[in-house]
Protein backbone atom coordinates (compact mmCIF):
# COMPACT_ATOMS: atom_id res chain seq x y z
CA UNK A 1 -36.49 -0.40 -6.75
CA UNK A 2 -35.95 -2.29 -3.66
CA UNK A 3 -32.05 -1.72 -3.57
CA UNK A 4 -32.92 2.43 -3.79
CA UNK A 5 -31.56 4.12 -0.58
CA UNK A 6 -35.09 4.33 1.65
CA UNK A 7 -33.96 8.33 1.69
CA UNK A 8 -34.52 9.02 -1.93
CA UNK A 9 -38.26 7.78 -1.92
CA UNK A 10 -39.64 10.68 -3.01
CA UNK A 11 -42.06 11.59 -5.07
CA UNK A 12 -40.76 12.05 -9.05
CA UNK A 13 -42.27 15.83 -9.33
CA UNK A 14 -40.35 16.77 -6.53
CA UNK A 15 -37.02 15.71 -7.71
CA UNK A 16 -36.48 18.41 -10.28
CA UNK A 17 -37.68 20.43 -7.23
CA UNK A 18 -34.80 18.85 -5.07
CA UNK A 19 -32.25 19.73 -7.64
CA UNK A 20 -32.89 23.31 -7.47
CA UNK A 21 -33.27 23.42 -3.82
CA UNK A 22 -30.26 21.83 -3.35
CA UNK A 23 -27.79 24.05 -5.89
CA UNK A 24 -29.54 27.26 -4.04
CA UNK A 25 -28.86 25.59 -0.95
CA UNK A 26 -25.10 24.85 -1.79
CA UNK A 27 -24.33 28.39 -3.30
CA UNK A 28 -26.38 30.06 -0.08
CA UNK A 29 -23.72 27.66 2.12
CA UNK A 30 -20.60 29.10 -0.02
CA UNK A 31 -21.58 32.97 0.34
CA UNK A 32 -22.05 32.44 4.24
CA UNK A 33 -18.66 30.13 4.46
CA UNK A 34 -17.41 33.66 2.56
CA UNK A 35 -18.67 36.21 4.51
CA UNK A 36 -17.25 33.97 8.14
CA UNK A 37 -14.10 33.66 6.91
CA UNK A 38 -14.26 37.35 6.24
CA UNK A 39 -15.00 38.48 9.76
CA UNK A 40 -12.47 35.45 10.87
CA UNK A 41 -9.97 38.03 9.14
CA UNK A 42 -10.93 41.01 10.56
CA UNK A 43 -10.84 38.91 14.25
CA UNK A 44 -7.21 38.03 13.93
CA UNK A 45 -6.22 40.82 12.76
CA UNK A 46 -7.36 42.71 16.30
CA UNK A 47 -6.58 39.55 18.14
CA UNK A 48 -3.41 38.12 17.23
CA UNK A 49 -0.28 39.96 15.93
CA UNK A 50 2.86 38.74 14.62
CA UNK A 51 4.16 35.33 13.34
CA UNK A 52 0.50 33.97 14.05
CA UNK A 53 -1.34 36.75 12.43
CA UNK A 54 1.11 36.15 9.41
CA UNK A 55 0.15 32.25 9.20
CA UNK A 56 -3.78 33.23 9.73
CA UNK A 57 -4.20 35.48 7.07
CA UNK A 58 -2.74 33.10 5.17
CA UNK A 59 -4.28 30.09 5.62
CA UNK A 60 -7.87 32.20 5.62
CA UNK A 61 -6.51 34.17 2.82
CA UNK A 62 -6.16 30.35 0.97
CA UNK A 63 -9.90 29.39 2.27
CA UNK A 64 -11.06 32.51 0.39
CA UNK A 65 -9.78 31.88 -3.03
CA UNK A 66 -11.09 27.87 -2.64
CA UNK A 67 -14.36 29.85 -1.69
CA UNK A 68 -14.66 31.78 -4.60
CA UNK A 69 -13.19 29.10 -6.52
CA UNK A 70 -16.40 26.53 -5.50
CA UNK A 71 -18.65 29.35 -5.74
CA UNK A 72 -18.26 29.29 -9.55
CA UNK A 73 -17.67 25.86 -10.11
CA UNK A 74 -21.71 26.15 -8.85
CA UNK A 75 -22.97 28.51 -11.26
CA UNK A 76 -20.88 26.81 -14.09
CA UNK A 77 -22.97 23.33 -12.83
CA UNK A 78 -26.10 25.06 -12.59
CA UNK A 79 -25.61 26.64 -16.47
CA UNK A 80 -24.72 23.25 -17.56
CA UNK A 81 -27.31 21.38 -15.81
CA UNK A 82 -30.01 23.88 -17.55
CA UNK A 83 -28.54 23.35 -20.89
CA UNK A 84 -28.94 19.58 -20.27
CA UNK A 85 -32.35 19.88 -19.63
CA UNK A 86 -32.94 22.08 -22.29
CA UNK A 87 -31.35 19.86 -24.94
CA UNK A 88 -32.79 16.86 -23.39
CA UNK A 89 -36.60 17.01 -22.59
CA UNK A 90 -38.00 17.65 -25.49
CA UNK A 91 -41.29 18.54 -25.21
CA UNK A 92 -41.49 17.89 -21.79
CA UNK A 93 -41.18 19.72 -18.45
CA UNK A 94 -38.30 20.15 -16.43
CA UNK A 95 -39.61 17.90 -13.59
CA UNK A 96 -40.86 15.43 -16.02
CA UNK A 97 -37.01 15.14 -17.40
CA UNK A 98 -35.34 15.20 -13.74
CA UNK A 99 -37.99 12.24 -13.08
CA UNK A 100 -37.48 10.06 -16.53
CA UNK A 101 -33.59 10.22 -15.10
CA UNK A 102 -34.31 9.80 -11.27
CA UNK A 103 -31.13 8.09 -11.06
CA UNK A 104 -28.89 10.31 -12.49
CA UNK A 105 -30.83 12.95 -10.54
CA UNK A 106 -30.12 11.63 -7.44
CA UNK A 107 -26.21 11.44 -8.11
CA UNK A 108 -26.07 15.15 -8.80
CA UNK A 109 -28.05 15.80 -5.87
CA UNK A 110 -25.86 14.03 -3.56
CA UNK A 111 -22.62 15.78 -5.60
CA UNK A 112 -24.53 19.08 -4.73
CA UNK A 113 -24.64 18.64 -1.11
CA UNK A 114 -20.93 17.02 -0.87
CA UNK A 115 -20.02 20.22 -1.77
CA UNK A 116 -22.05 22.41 0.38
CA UNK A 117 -21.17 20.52 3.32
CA UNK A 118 -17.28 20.07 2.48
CA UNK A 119 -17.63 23.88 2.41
CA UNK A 120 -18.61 24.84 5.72
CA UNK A 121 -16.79 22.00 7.28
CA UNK A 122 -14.01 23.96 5.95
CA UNK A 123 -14.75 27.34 7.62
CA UNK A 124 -15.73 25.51 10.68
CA UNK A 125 -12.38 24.08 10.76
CA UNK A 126 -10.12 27.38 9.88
CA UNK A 127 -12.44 29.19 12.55
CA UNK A 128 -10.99 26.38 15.04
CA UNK A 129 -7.65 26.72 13.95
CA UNK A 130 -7.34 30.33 14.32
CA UNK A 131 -9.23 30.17 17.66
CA UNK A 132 -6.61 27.57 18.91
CA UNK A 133 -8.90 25.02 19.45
CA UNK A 134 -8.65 23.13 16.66
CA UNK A 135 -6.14 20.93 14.36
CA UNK A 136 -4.47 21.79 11.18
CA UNK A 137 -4.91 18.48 9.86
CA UNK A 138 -8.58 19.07 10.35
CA UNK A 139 -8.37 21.52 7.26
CA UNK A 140 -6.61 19.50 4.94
CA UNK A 141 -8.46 16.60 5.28
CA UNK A 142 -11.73 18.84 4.51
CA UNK A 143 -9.38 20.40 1.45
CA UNK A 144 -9.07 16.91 0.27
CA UNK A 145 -12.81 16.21 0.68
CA UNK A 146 -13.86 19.40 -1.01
CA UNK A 147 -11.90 18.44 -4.03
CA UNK A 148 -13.23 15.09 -4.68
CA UNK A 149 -16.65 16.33 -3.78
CA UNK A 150 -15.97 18.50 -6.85
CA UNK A 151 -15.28 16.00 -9.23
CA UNK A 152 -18.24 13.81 -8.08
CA UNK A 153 -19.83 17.12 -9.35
CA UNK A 154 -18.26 17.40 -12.41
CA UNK A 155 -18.67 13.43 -13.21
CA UNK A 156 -22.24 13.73 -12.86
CA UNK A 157 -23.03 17.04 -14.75
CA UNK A 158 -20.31 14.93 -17.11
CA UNK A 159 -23.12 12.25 -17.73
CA UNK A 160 -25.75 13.89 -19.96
CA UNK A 161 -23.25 16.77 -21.28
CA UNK A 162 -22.37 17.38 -25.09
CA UNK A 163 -18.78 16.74 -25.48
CA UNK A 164 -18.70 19.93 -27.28
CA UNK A 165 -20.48 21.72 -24.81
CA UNK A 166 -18.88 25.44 -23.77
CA UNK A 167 -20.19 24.72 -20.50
CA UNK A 168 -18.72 21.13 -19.77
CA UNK A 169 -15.38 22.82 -21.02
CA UNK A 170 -15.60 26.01 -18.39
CA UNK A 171 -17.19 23.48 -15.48
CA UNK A 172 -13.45 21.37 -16.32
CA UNK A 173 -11.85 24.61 -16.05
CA UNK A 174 -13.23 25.57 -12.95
CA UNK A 175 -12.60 21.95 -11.25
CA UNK A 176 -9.14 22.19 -12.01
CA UNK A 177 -8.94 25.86 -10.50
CA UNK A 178 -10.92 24.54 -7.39
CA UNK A 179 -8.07 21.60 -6.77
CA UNK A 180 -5.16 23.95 -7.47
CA UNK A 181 -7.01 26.54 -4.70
CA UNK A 182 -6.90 23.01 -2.09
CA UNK A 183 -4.18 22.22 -2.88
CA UNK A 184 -2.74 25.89 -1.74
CA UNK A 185 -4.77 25.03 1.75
CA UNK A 186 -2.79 22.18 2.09
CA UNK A 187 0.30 24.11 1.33
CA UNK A 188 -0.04 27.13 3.75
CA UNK A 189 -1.82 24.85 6.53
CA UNK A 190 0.95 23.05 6.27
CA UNK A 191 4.04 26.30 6.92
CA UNK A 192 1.76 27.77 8.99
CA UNK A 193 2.18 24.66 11.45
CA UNK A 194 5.47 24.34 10.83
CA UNK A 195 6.24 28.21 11.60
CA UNK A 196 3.87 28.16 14.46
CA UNK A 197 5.93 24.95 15.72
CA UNK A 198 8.37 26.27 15.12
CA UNK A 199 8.42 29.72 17.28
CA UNK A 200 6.75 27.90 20.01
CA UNK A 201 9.03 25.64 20.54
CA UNK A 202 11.84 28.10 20.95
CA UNK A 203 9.97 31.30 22.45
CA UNK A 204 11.75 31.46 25.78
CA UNK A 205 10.63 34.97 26.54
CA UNK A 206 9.01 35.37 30.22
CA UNK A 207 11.08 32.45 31.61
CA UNK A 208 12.42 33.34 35.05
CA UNK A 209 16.25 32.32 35.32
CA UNK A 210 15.39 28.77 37.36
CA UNK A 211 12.89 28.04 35.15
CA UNK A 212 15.45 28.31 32.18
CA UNK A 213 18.23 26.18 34.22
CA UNK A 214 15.72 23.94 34.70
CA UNK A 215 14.71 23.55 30.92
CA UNK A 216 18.09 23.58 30.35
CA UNK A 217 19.18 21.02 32.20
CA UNK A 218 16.02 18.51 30.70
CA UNK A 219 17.24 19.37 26.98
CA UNK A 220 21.17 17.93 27.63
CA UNK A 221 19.47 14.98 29.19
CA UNK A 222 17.94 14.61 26.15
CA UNK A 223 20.77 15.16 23.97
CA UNK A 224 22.77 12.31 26.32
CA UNK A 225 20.06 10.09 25.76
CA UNK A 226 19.63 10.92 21.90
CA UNK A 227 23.26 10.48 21.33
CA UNK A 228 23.56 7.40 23.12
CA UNK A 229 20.32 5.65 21.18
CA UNK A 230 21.95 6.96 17.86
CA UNK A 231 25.78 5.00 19.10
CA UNK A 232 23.77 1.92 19.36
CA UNK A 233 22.06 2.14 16.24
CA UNK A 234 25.14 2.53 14.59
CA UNK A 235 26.62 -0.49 16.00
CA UNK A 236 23.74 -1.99 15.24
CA UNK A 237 23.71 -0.88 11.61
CA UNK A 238 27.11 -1.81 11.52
CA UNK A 239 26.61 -5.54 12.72
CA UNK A 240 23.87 -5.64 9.97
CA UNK A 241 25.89 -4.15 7.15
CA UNK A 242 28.85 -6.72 8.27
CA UNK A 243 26.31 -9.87 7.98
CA UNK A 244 24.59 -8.61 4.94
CA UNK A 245 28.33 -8.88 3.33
CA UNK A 246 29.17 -12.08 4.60
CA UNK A 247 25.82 -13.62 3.20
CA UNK A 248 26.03 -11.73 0.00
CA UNK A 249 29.64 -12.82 -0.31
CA UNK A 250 28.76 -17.03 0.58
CA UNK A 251 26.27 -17.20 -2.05
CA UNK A 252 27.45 -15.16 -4.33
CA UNK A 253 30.85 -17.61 -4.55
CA UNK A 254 28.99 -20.36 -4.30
CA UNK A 255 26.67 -19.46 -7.65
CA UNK A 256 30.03 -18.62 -9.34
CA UNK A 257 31.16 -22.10 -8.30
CA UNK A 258 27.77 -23.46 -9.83
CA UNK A 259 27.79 -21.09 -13.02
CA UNK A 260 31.39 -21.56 -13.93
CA UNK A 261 31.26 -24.13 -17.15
CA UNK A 262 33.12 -27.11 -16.56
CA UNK A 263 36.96 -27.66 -18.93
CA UNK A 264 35.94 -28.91 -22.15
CA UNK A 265 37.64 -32.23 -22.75
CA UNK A 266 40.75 -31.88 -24.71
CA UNK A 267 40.50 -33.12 -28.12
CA UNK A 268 43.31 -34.68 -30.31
CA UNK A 269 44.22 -33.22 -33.76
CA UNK A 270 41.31 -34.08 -36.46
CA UNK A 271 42.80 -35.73 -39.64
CA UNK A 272 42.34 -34.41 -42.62
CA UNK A 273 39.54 -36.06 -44.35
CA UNK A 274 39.87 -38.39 -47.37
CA UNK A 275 38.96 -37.11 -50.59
CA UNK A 276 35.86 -38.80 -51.87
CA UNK A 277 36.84 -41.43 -54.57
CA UNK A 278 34.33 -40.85 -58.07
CA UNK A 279 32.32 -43.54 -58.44
């Protein structure tokens, strides 16, 4: 009792209390991450145009389907969850079965919020992102958190489940569906970068004529310097290839010297036995 986390001393009829608070509280966080990354939408669309509009609709397009994707891995949990309880207490009440397993309580609790909060660090991250103000890593580092806050989930409704349970077999279902739907974050976060990179590196439009010379001149200093870097590392490579020969070639003569067998010692012509006399 003394090792328990200070933040979990609660009272035992509260703590089926806490469960449903906080699986109301995570599906109320999911619906408003929804309905952000909605109006997110409908703000790019009348505030950016082009390659970035393309690469924010698709990234927020990507944050919707993990959305929708978490919002059922909840209700799955939650239908599991009563099912355990059902099967479980016996005669006794809900809160009476949450507190006879405090422990295991208090891990599905904690999955519960991982997954709340994963979610609208999420949105709070694509709303950065298509604001400009933010980093692309930022959202696939909260993809990555979001699915192993979901499998924290899943490993303690997991627990108490029936193997045959339909439930355990749809909440599975729905964990895979919510890492495939991250791991299509990661994938258009990632092109989107690249493409945004991409055109800003080489959008020259509204450059004035000096200004151009000017870049143009920095970019073959560049080059010079790039080319001359990559001529010494080649020499350098070289030099290094050249010794790595000369070593491999020294030992590997000297272990044939020390593996070849030595001559066998010549050996005269054997006689032919005598034939054994009877006795």
């Amino acid at each position: 009792q003394e090792l328990r986390p200070k933040s979990l001393d609660i009272k035992q009829e509260e703590l089926g209390d806490m469960v449903e608070k906080e699986m109301a509280s995570t599906s109320k966080a999911i619906e408003d991450a929804v309905r952000r990354i909605e109006e997110m939408m409908s703000q790019a669309r009348n505030e950016s145009s082009g390659v970035k509009l393309e690469v924010n609709e698709r990234i927020l397009n990507s944050c919707t389907d993990l959305m929708k994707a978490i919002r059922l891995l909840v209700t799955t949990s939650t239908n599991l969850q009563k099912e355990i309880v059902e099967s479980g207490r016996g005669a006794a009440t809900t809160q009476e079965f949450y507190a006879k397993n405090s422990r295991w309580t208090e891990g599905l609790i904690s999955a519960s919020k991982a997954v709340g909060w994963g979610a609208t660090q999420l949105v709070e991250s694509a709303d950065r992102v298509v604001l400009h103000t933010g980093k692309y890593e930022e959202l696939i580092v909260c993809s990555h958190e979001i699915a192993a806050s979901t499998a924290q989930l899943v490993a303690a409704s997991k627990v108490k489940a029936e193997k045959s349970s339909r439930n355990l077999a749809r909440l599975q279902e729905c964990s895979r569906n919510v890492n495939e739907m991250a791991a299509n974050v990661v994938a258009s976060t990632k092109s989107g970068q690249e493409q945004i990179e991409e055109k800003d590196t080489m959008d020259f439009s509204g450059m004035s004529l000096i200004k151009l010379k000017k870049e143009e001149m920095e970019t073959q200093v560049k080059v010079l310097e790039l080319e001359k870097r990559l001529e010494g590392e080649r020499v350098r490579l070289g030099e290094l290839r050249k010794q790595h020969y000369v070593l491999a070639g020294g030992c590997d003569a000297a272990e044939d010297e020390e593996a070849r067998p030595a001559p066998a010692p010549r050996r005269g012509i054997l006689k032919k036995p005598p034939i054994a006399q009877k006795p």
